[in-house]
C-alpha atoms as a PDB file:
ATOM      1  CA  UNK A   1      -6.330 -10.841 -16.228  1.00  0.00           C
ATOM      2  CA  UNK A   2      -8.620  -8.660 -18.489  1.00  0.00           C
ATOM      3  CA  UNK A   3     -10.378 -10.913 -20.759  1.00  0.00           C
ATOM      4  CA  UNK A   4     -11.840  -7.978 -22.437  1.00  0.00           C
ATOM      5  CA  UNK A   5      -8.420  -7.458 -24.073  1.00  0.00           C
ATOM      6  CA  UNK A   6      -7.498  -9.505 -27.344  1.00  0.00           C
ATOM      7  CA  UNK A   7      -3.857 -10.055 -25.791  1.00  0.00           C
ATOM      8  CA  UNK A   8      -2.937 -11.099 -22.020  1.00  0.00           C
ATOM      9  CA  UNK A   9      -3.094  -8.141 -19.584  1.00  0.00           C
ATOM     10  CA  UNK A  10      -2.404  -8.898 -16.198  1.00  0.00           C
ATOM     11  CA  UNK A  11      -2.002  -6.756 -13.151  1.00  0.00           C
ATOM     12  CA  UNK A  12       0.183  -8.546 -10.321  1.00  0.00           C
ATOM     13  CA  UNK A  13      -0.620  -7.230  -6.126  1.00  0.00           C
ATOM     14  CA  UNK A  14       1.684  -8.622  -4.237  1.00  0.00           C
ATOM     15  CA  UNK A  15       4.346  -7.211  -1.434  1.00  0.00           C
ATOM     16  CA  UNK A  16       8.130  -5.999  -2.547  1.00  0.00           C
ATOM     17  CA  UNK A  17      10.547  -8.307  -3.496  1.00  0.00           C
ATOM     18  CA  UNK A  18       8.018 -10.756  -4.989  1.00  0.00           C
ATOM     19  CA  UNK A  19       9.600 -12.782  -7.873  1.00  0.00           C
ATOM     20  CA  UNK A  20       7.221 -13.907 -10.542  1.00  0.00           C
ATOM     21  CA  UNK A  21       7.722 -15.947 -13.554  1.00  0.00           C
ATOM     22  CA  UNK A  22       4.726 -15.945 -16.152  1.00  0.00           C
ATOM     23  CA  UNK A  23       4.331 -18.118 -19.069  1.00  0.00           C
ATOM     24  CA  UNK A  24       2.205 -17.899 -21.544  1.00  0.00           C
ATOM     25  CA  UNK A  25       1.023 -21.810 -22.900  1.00  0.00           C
ATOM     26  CA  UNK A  26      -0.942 -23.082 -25.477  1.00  0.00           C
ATOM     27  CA  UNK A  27      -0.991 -27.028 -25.380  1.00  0.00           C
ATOM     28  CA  UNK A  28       2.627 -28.056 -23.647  1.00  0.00           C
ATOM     29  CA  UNK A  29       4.032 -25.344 -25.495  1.00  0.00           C
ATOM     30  CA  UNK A  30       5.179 -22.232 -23.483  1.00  0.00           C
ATOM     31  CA  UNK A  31       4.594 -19.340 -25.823  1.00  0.00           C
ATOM     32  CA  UNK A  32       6.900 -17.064 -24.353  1.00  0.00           C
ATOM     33  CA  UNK A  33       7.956 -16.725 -20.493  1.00  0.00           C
ATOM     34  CA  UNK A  34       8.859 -13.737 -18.566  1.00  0.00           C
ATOM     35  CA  UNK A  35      10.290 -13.353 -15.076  1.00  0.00           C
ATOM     36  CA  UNK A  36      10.776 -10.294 -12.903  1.00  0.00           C
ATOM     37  CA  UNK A  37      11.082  -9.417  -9.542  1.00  0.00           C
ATOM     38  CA  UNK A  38       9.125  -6.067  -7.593  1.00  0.00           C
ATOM     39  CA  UNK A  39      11.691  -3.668  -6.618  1.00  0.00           C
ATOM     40  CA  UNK A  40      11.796  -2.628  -2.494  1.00  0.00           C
ATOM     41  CA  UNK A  41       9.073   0.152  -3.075  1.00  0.00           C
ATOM     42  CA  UNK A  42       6.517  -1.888  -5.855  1.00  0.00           C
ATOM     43  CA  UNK A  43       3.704  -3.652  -4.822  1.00  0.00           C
ATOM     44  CA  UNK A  44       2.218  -4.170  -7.931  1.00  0.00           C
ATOM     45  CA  UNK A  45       2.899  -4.057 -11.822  1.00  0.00           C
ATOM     46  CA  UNK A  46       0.828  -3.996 -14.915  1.00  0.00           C
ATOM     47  CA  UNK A  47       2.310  -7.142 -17.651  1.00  0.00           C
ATOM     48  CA  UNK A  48       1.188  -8.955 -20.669  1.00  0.00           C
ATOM     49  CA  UNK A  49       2.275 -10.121 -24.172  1.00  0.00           C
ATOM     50  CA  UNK A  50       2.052  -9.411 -27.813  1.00  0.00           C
ATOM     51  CA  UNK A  51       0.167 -13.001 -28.068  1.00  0.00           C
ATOM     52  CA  UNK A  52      -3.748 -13.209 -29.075  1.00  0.00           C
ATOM     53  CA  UNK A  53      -5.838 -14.745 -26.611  1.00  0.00           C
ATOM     54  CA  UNK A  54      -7.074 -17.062 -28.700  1.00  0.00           C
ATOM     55  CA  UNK A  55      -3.497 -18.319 -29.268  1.00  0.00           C
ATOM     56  CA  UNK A  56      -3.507 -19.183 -25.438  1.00  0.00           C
ATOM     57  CA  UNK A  57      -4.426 -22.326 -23.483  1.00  0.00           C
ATOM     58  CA  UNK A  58      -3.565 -20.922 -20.032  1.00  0.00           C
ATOM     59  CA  UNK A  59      -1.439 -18.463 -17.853  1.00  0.00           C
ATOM     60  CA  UNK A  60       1.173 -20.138 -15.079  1.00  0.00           C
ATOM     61  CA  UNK A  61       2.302 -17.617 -12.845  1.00  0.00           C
ATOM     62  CA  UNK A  62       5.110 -18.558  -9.723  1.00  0.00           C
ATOM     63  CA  UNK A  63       5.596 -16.083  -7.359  1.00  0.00           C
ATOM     64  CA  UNK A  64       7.749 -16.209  -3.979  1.00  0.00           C
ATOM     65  CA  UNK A  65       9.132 -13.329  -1.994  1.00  0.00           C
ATOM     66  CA  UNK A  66      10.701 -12.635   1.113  1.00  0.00           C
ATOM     67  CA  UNK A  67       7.366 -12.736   3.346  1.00  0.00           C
ATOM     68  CA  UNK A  68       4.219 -14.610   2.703  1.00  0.00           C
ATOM     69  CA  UNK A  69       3.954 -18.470   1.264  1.00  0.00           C
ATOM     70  CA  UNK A  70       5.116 -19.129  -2.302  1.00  0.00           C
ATOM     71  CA  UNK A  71       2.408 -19.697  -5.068  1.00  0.00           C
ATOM     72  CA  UNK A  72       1.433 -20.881  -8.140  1.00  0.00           C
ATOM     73  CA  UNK A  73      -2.241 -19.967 -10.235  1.00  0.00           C
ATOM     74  CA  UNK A  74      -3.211 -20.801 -13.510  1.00  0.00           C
ATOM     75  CA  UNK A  75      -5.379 -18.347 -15.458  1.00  0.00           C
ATOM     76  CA  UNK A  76      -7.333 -20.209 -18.182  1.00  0.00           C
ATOM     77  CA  UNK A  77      -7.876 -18.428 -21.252  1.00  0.00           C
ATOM     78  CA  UNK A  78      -9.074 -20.333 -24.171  1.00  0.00           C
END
């Protein structure tokens, strides 16, 4: 995640097929969530939201895929 930015931008390297889910949460309160999935030729994609970082709490990203161990991070923002 750029934390240069004053909204989230995150860039996602993964393998294709990878499924992600993102939400954005401030509190317990998931701002807005997003999920996609990397088409057979994508290894990575560019995301983010129209939120202000200093809206934010944290990041949850889930990703799982068809090779590789499924994972969760949390990117802390405020």
């Amino acid at each position: 995640m750029d934390k240069g930015k004053n909204t989230p931008h995150i860039v996602y390297k993964g393998q294709p097929g990878d499924v992600l889910t993102i939400k954005y949460i401030s509190g317990k309160e998931v701002l807005k969530e997003d999920s996609f999935e990397l088409s057979s030729t994508t290894t990575s994609v560019q995301t983010g939201a129209s939120i202000y970082n200093g809206d934010l709490e944290r990041i949850q990203i889930n990703a799982h895929g068809t090779v590789g161990t499924a994972g969760e991070c949390h990117i802390i923002v405020g």
